[in-house]
C-alpha atoms as a PDB file:
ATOM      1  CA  UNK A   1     123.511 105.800  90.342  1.00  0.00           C
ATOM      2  CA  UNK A   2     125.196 109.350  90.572  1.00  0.00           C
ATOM      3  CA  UNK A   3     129.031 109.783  91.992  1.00  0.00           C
ATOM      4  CA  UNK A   4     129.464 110.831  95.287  1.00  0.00           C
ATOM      5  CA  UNK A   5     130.862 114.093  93.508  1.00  0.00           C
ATOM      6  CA  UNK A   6     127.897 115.544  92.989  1.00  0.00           C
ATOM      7  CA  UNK A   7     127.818 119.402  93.494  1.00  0.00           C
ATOM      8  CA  UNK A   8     124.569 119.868  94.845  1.00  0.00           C
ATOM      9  CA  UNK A   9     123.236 123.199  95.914  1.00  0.00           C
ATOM     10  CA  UNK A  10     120.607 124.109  98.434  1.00  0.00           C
ATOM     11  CA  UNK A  11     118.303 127.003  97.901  1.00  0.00           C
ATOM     12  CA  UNK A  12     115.109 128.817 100.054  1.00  0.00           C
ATOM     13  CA  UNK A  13     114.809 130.949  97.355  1.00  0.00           C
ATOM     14  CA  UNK A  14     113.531 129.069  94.695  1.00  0.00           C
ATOM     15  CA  UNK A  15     109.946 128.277  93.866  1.00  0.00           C
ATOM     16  CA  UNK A  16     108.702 124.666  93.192  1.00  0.00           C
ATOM     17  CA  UNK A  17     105.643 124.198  90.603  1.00  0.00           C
ATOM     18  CA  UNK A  18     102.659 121.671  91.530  1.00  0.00           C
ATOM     19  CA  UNK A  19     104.236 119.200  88.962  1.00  0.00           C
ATOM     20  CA  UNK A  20     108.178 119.476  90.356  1.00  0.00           C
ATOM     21  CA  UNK A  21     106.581 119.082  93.677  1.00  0.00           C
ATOM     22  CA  UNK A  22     104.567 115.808  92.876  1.00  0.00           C
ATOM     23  CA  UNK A  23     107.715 114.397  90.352  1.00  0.00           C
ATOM     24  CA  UNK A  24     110.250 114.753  93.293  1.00  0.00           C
ATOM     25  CA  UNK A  25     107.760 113.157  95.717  1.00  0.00           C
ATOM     26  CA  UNK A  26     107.357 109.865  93.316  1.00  0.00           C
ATOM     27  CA  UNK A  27     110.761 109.742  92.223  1.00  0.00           C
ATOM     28  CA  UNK A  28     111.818 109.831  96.790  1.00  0.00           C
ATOM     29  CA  UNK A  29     109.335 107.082  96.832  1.00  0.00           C
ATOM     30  CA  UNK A  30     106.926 109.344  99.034  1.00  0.00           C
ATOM     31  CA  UNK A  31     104.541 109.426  96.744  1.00  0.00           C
ATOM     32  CA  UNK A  32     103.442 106.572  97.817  1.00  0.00           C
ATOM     33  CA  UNK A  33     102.306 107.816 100.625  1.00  0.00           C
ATOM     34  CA  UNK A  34     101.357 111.484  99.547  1.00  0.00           C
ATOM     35  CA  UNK A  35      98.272 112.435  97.939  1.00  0.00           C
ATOM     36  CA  UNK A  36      99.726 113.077  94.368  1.00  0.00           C
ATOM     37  CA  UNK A  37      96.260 112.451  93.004  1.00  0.00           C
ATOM     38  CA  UNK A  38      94.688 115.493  94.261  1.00  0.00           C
ATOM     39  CA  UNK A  39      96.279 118.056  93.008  1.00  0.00           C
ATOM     40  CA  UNK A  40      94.150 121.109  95.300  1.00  0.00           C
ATOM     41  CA  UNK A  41      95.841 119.224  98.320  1.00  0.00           C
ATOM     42  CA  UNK A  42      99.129 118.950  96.667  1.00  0.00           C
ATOM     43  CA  UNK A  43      98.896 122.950  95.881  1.00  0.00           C
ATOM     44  CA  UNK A  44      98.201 123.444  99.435  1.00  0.00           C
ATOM     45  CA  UNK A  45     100.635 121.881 101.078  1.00  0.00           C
ATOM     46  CA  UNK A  46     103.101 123.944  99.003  1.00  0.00           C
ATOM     47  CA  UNK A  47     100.754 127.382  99.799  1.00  0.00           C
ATOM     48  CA  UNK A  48     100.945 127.111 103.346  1.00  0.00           C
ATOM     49  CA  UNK A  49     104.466 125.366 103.964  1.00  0.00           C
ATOM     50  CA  UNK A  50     106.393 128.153 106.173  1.00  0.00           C
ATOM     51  CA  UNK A  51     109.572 127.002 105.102  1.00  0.00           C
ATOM     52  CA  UNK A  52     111.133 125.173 102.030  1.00  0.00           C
ATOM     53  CA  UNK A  53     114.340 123.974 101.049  1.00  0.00           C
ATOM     54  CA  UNK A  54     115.092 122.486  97.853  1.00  0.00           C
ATOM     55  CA  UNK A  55     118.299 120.261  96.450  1.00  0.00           C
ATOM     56  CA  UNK A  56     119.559 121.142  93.211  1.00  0.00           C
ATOM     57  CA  UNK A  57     121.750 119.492  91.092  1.00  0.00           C
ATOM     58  CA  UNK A  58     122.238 121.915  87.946  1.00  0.00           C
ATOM     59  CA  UNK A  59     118.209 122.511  87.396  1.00  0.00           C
ATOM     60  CA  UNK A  60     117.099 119.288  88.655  1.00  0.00           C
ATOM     61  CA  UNK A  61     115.455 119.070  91.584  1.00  0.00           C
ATOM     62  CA  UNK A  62     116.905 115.746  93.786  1.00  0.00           C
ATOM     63  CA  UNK A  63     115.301 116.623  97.067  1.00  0.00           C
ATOM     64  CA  UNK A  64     112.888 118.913  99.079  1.00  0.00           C
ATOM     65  CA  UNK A  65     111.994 119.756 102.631  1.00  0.00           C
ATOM     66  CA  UNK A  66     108.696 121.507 103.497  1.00  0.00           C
ATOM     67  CA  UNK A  67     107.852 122.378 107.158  1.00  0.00           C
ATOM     68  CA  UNK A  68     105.429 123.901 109.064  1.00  0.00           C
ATOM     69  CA  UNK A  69     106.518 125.919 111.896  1.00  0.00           C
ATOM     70  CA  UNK A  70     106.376 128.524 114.592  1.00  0.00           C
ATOM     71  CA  UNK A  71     109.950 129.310 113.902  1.00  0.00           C
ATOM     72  CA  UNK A  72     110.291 129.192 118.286  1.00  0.00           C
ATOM     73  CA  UNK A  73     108.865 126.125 120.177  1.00  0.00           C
ATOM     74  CA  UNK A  74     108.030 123.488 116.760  1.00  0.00           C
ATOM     75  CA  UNK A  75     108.607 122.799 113.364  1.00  0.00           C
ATOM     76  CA  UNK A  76     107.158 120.027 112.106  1.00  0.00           C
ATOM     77  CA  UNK A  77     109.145 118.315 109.125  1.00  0.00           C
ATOM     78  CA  UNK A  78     106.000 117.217 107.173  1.00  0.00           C
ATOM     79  CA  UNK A  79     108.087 115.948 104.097  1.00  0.00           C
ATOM     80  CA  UNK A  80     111.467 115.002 103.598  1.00  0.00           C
ATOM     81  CA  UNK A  81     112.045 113.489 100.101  1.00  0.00           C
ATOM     82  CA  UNK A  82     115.516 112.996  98.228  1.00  0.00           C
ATOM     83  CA  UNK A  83     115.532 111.679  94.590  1.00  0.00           C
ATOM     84  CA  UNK A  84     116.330 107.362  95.197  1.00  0.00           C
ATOM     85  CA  UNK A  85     118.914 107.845  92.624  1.00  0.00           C
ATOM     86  CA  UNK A  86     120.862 110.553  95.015  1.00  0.00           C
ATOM     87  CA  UNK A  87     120.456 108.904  98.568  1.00  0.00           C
ATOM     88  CA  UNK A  88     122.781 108.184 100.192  1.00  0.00           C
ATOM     89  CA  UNK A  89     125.094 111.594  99.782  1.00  0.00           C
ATOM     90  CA  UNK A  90     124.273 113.344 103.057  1.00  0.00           C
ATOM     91  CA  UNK A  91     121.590 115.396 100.996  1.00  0.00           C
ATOM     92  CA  UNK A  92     118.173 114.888 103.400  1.00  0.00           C
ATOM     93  CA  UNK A  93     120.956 115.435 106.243  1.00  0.00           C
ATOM     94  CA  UNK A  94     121.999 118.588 104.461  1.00  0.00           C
ATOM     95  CA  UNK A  95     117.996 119.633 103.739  1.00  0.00           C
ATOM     96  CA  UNK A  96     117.494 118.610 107.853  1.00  0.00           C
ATOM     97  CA  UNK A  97     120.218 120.972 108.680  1.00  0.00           C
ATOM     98  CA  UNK A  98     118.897 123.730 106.062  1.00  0.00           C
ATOM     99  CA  UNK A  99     115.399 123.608 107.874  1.00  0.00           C
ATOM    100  CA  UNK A 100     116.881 123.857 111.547  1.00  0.00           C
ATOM    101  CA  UNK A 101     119.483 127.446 110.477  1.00  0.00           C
ATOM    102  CA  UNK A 102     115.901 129.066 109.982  1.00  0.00           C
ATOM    103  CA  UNK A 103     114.683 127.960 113.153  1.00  0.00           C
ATOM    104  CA  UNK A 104     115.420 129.786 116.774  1.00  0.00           C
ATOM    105  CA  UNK A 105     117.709 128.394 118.862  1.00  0.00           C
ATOM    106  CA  UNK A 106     115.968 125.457 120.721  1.00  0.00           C
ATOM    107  CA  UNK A 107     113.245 124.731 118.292  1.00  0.00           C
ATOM    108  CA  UNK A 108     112.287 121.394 117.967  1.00  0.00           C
ATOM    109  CA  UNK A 109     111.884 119.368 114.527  1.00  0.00           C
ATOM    110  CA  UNK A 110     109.177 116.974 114.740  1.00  0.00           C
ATOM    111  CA  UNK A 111     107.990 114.402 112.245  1.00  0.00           C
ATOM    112  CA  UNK A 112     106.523 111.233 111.040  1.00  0.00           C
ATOM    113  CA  UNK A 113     109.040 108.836 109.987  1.00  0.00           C
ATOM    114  CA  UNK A 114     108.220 106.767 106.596  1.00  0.00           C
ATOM    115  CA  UNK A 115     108.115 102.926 107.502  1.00  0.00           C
ATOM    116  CA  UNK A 116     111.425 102.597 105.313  1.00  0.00           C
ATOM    117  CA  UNK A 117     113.138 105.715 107.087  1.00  0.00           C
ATOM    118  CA  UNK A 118     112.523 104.415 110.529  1.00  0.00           C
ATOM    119  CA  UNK A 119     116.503 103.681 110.832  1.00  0.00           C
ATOM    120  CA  UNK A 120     117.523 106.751 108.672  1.00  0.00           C
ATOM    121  CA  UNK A 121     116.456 109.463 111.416  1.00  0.00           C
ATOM    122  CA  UNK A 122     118.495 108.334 114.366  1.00  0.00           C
ATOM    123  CA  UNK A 123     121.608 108.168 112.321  1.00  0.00           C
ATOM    124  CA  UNK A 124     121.297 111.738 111.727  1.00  0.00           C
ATOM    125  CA  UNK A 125     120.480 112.708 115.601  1.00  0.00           C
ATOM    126  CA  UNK A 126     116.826 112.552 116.156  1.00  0.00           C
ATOM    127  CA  UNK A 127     115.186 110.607 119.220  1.00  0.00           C
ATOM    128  CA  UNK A 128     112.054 108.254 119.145  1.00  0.00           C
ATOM    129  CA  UNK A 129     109.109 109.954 121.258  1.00  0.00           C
ATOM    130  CA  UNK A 130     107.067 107.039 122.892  1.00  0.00           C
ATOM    131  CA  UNK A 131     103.678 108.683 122.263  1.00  0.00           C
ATOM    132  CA  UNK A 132     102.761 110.364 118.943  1.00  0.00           C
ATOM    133  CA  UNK A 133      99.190 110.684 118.023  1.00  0.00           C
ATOM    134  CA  UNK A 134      97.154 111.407 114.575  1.00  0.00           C
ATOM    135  CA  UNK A 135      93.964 112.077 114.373  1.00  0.00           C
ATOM    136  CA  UNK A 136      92.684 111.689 110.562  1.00  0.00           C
END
């Protein structure tokens, strides 16, 4: 496991290839529950994101956030993924707080907690909403 030490920078400049994408999604553990498989889906979520913040640690990518937002009234964290061997470090905290500085004043962050990050997201200030819905 990495020091606490760790310089890590955070960019919105930076691309990320189909193939960084996928590896930092399977090495966050989302992978598992992001269609990595299907690689035109994969590409599109990156195409359309609106905004995207990527953790670096040298080159390496250790985490990502991609949204989808009106910049206003929502954004909608749609994937929040930080290298298992770097959690821990305040780094998805960091990424949160990256995504919300491009955001108006008063915009809301929504998203879909993983099972295992049910307890993570209220440490780092968001509420439960009684009633959110999916339609597949």
């Amino acid at each position: 496991m990495k020091e606490k030490t760790v310089k890590i920078n955070y960019t919105t400049k930076q691309k990320i290839t189909l193939q960084e994408f996928i590896d930092i999604l399977n090495r966050s553990t989302l992978g598992e529950r992001r269609p990595v498989d299907d690689e035109k889906c994969i590409q599109g979520m990156l195409d359309h994101a609106d905004i995207l913040v990527l953790a670096m640690d040298g080159e390496k990518i250790v985490g990502v956030a991609r949204a989808i937002s009106d910049f206003n009234y929502a954004c909608y964290l749609s994937d929040l993924a930080v290298d298992v061997a770097y959690q821990k470090m305040g780094i998805g905290e960091e990424l949160i707080k990256k995504v919300k500085e491009q955001l108006e004043e008063g915009c809301k962050i929504i998203l879909l907690s993983a099972p295992a990050a049910v307890e993570y997201y209220p440490k780092v200030g968001f509420t439960q909403h009684p009633s959110a819905w999916v339609l597949a």
